[in-house]
Protein backbone atom coordinates (compact mmCIF):
# COMPACT_ATOMS: atom_id res chain seq x y z
CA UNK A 1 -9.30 22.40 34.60
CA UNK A 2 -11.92 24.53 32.82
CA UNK A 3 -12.60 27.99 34.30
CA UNK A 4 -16.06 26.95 34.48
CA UNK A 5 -15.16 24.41 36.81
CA UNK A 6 -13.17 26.79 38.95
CA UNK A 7 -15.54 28.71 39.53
CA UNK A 8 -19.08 26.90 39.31
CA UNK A 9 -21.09 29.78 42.05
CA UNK A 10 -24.29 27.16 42.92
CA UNK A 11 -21.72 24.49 44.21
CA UNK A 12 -19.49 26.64 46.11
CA UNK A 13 -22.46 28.44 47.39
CA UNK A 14 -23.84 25.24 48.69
CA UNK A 15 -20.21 24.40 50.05
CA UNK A 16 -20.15 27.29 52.09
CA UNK A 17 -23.53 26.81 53.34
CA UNK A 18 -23.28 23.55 54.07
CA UNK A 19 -20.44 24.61 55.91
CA UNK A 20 -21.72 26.87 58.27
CA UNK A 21 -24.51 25.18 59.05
CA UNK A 22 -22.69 21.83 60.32
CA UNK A 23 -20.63 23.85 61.95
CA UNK A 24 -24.04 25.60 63.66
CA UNK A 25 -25.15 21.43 64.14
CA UNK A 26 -21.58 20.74 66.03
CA UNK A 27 -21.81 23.64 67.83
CA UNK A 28 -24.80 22.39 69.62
CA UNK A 29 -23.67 19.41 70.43
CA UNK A 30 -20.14 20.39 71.86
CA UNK A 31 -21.83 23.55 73.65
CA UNK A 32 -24.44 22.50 74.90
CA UNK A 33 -24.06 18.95 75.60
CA UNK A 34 -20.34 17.61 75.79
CA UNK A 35 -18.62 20.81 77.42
CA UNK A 36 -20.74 21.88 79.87
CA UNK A 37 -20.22 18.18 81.32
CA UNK A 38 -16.62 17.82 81.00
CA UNK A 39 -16.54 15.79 78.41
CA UNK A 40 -14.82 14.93 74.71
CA UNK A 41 -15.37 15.06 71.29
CA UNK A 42 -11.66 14.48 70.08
CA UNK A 43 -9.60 15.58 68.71
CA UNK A 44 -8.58 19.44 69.37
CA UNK A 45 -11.96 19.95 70.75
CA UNK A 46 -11.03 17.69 73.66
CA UNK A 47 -7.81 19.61 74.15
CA UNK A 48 -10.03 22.99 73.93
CA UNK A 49 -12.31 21.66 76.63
CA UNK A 50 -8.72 20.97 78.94
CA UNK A 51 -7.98 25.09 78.30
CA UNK A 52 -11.31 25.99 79.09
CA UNK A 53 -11.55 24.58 82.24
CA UNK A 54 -7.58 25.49 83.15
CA UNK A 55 -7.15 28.86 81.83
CA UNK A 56 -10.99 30.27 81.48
CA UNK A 57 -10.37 30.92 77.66
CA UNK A 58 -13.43 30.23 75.62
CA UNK A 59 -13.23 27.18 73.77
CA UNK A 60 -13.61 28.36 70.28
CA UNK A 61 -10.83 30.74 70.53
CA UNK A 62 -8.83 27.91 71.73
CA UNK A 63 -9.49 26.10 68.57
CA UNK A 64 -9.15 28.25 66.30
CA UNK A 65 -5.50 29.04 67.40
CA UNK A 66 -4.69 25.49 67.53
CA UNK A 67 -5.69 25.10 63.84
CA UNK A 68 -3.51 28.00 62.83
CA UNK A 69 -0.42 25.61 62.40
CA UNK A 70 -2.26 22.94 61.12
CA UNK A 71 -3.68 24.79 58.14
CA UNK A 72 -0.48 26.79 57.49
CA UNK A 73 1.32 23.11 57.30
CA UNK A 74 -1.16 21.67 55.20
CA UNK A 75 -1.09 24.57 52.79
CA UNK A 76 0.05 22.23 50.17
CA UNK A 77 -1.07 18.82 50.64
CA UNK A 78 -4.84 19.61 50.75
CA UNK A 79 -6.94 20.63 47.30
CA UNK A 80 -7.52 24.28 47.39
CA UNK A 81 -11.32 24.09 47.75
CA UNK A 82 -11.34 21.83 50.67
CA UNK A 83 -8.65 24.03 52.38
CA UNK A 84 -11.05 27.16 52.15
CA UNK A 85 -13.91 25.41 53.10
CA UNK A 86 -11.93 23.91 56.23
CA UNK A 87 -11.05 27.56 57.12
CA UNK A 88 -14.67 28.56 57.15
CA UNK A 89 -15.53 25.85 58.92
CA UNK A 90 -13.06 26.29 61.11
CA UNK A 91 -13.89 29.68 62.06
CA UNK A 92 -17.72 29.74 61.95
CA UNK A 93 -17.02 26.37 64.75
CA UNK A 94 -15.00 28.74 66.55
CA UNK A 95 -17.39 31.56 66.63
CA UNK A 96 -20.86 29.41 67.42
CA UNK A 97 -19.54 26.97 69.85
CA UNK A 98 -18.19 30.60 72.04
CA UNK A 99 -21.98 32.11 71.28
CA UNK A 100 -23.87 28.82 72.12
CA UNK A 101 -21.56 28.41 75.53
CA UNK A 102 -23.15 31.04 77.11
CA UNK A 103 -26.83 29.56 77.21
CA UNK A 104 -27.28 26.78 79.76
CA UNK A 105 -26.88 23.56 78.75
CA UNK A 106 -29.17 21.34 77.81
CA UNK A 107 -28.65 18.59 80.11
CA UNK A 108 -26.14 17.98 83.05
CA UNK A 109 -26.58 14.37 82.89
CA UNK A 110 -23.25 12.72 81.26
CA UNK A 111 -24.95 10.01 80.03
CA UNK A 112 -27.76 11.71 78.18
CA UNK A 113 -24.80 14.19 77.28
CA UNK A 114 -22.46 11.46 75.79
CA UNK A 115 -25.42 10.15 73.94
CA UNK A 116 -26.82 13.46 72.41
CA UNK A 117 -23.80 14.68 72.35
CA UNK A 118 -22.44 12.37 70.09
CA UNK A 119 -24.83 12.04 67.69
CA UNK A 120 -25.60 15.86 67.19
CA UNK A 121 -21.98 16.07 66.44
CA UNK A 122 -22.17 13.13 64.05
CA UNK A 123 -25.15 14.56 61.93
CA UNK A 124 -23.07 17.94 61.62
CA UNK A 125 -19.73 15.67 60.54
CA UNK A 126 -21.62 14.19 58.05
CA UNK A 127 -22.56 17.46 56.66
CA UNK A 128 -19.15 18.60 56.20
CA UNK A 129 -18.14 15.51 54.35
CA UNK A 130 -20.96 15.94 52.20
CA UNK A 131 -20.02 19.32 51.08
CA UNK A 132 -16.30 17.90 51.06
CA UNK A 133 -15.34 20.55 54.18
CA UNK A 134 -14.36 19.76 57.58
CA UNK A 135 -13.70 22.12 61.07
CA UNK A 136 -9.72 21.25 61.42
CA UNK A 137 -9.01 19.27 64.01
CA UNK A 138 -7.61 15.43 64.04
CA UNK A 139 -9.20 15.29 60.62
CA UNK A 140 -7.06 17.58 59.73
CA UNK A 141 -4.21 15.64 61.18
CA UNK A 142 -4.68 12.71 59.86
CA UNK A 143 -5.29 14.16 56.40
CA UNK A 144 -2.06 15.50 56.51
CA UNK A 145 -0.17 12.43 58.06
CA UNK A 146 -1.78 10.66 55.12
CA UNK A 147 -0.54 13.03 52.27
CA UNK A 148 2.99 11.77 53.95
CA UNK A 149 1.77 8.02 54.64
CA UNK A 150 -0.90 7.08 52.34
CA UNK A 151 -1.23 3.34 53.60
CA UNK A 152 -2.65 4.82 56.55
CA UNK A 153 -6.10 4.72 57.67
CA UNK A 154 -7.82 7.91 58.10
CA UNK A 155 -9.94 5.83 60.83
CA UNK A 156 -6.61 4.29 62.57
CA UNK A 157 -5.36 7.73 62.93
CA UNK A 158 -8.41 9.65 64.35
CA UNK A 159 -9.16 6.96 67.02
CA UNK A 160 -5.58 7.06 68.07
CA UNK A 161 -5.37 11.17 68.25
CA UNK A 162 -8.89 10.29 69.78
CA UNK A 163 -7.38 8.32 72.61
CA UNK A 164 -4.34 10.62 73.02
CA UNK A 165 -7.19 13.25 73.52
CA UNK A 166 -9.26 11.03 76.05
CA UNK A 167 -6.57 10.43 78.10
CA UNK A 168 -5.33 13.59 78.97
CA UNK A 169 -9.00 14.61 79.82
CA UNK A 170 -9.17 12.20 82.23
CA UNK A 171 -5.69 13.10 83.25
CA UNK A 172 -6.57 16.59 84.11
CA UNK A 173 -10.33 16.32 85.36
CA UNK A 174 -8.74 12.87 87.37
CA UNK A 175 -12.19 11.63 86.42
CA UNK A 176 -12.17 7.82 84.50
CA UNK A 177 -15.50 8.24 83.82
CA UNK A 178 -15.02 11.64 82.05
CA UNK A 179 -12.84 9.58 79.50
CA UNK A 180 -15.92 6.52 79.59
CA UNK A 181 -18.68 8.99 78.83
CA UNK A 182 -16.56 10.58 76.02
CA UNK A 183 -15.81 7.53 74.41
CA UNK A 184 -19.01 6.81 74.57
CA UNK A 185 -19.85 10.07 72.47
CA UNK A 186 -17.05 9.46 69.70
CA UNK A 187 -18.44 6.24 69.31
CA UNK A 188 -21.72 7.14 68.61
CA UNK A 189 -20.22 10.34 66.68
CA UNK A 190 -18.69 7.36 64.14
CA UNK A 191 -21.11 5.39 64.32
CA UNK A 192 -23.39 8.39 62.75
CA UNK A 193 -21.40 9.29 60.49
CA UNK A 194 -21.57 5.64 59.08
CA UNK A 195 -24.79 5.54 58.95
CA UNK A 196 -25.92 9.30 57.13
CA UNK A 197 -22.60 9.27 54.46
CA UNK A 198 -22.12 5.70 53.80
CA UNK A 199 -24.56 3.54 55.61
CA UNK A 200 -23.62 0.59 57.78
CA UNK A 201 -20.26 -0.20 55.40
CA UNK A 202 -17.00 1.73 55.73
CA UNK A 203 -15.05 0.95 52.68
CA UNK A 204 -17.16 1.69 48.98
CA UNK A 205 -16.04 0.72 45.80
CA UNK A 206 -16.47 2.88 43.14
CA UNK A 207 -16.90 2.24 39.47
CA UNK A 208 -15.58 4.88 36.95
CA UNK A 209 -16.67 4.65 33.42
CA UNK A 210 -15.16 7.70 31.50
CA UNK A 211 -13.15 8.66 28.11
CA UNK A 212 -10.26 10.67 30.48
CA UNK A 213 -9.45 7.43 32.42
CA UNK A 214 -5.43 8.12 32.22
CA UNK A 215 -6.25 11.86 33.68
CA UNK A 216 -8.68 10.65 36.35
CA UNK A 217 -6.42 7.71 37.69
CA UNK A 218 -3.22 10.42 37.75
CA UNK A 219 -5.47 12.93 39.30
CA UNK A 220 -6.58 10.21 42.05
CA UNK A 221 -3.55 8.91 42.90
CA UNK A 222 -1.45 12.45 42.99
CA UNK A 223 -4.53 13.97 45.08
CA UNK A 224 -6.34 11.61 47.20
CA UNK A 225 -3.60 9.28 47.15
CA UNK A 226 -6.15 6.46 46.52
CA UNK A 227 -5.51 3.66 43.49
CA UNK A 228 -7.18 2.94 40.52
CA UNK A 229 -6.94 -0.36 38.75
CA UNK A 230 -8.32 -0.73 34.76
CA UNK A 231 -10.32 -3.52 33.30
CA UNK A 232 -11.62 -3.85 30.08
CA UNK A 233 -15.07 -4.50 29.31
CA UNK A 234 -17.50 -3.39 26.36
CA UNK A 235 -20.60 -1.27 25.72
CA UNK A 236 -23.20 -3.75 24.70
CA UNK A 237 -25.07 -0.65 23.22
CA UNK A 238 -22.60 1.39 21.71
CA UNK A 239 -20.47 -2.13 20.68
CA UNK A 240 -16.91 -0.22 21.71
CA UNK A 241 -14.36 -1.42 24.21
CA UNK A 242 -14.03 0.53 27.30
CA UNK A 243 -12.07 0.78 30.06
CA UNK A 244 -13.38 0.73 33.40
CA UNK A 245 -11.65 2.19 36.34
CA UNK A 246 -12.16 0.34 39.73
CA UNK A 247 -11.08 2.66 43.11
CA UNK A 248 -11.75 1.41 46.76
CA UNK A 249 -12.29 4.54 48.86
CA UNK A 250 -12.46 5.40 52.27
CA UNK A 251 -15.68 7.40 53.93
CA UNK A 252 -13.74 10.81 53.96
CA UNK A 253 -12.53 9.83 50.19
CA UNK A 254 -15.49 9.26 48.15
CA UNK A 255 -16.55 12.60 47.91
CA UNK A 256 -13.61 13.62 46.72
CA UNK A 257 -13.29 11.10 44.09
CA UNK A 258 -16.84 11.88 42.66
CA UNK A 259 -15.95 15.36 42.65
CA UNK A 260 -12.27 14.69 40.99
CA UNK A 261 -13.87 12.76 38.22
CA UNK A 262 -17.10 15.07 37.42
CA UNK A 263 -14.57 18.23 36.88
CA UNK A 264 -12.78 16.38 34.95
CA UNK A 265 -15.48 14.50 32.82
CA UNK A 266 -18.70 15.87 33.70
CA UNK A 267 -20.03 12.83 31.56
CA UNK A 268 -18.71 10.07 33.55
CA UNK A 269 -20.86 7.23 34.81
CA UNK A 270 -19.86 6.56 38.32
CA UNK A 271 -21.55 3.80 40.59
CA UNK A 272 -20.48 3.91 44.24
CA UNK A 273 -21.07 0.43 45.62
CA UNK A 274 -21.16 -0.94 49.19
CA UNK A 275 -17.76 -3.16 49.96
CA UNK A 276 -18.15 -5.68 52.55
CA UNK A 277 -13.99 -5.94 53.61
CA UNK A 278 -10.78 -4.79 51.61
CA UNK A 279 -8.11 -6.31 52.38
CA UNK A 280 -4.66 -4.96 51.20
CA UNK A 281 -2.53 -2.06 50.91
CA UNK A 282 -3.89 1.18 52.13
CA UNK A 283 -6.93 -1.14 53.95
CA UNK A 284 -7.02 -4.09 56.02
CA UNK A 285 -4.47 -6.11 56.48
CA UNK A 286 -4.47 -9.31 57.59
């Protein structure tokens, strides 16, 4: 890695903003939609809205010491730029979800709530993906349950800590329809999500043409866990062989990837493509 690389200001600049400001987007929507009704995001916000409720402690204080451990674990298994941009995330969450809780909310119907609620929060989740960042939390989890089981699927493990999370909301609040309005919300929060970073298709395929294939492919696999496979084919212009790298990503991967290969050859040629169903290891399988 070049030093320019390290330390490229405009990108890490927009990073940071990025940052705050999806954490400004969630904010709204947890604050001032999805708390004020009882209800669930996910994830360590869910168990913050539990503490809120039980021990009067404001909710982004709760998170933020409930990421503590998670980012001192996953010191080493997340790239250093996307642990520093999870920690500002992290905190500026913490900080506007605490300043936005104490203006009334915005509506005290649950079902507008799970609805608005939901999708505020997905817009702001996009964001962070986009600026390869995120606010802690069970994606934080299941990035780090990956780094030890990379056949997992981020989405498997999010909608399973999601459940976890649901259930003990509607455990405490003894309220079934707390944990149907919330779903409701996290569905529409994924479904968002889908939409903004990767339209209607989950799984992309992306097509890396590059001179520093071995270093890209190590860099992949060691990193993002994710794995490349080389075929052959032939620059009709130029008349040389090349080889193309193929790599089926995630949604939470394939900013990583792009990133990964344009530090390491800022002249790549990278198409991300739409694919329909992967089947296989680390995917789908049937």
């Amino acid at each position: 890695m070049h030093i320019g690389e390290k330390f490229n200001i405009p990108k890490v600049v927009v990073e940071i903003l990025g940052t705050i400001l999806a954490s400004a987007i969630m904010a709204i929507g947890i604050a001032l939609f999805l708390l004020p009704n009882q209800l669930s995001s996910g994830g360590l916000a869910g168990i913050a809205t539990v503490i809120y409720y039980l021990l009067n402690l404001p909710m982004g204080i709760a998170m933020l010491i409930m990421n503590i451990p998670l980012f001192l674990l996953s010191w080493y298994k997340i790239g250093k730029s996307y642990f520093i941009n999870s920690i500002i995330g992290t905190m500026f969450l913490s900080i506007f979800v605490d300043i936005f809780d104490k203006m009334p909310p915005l509506t005290t119907d649950r079902f507008l709530a799970s609805i608005y609620g939901g999708i505020i929060i997905g817009i702001g989740t996009s964001i962070l993906l986009k600026v390869n960042s995120s606010t802690g939390g069970s994606e934080l989890i299941s990035n780090l349950i990956k780094s030890f089981k990379p056949n997992l699927r981020l989405s498997n493990a999010i909608i399973i800590i999601d459940i976890i999370v649901i259930a003990i909301n509607v455990f405490f609040f003894r309220e079934i329809e707390i944990g149907l309005y919330s779903a409701i919300s996290i569905y529409l929060m994924g479904k968002i999500i889908d939409i903004i970073f990767e339209g209607i298709y989950f799984t992309k395929l992306l097509i890396i043409i590059s001179d520093k294939n071995e270093e890209i492919s190590t860099k992949i696999g060691n990193d993002i866990k994710r794995g490349t496979t080389g075929l052959y084919g032939k620059g009709m212009y130029t008349k040389e062989d090349k080889l193309v790298l193929l790599c089926a990503a995630s949604r939470g991967d394939v900013a990583k990837i792009k990133n990964t290969v344009r530090k390491i050859d800022p002249k790549s040629f990278i198409i991300v493509a739409n694919a329909r169903e992967v089947l296989g290891y680390g995917f789908k399988v049937e």
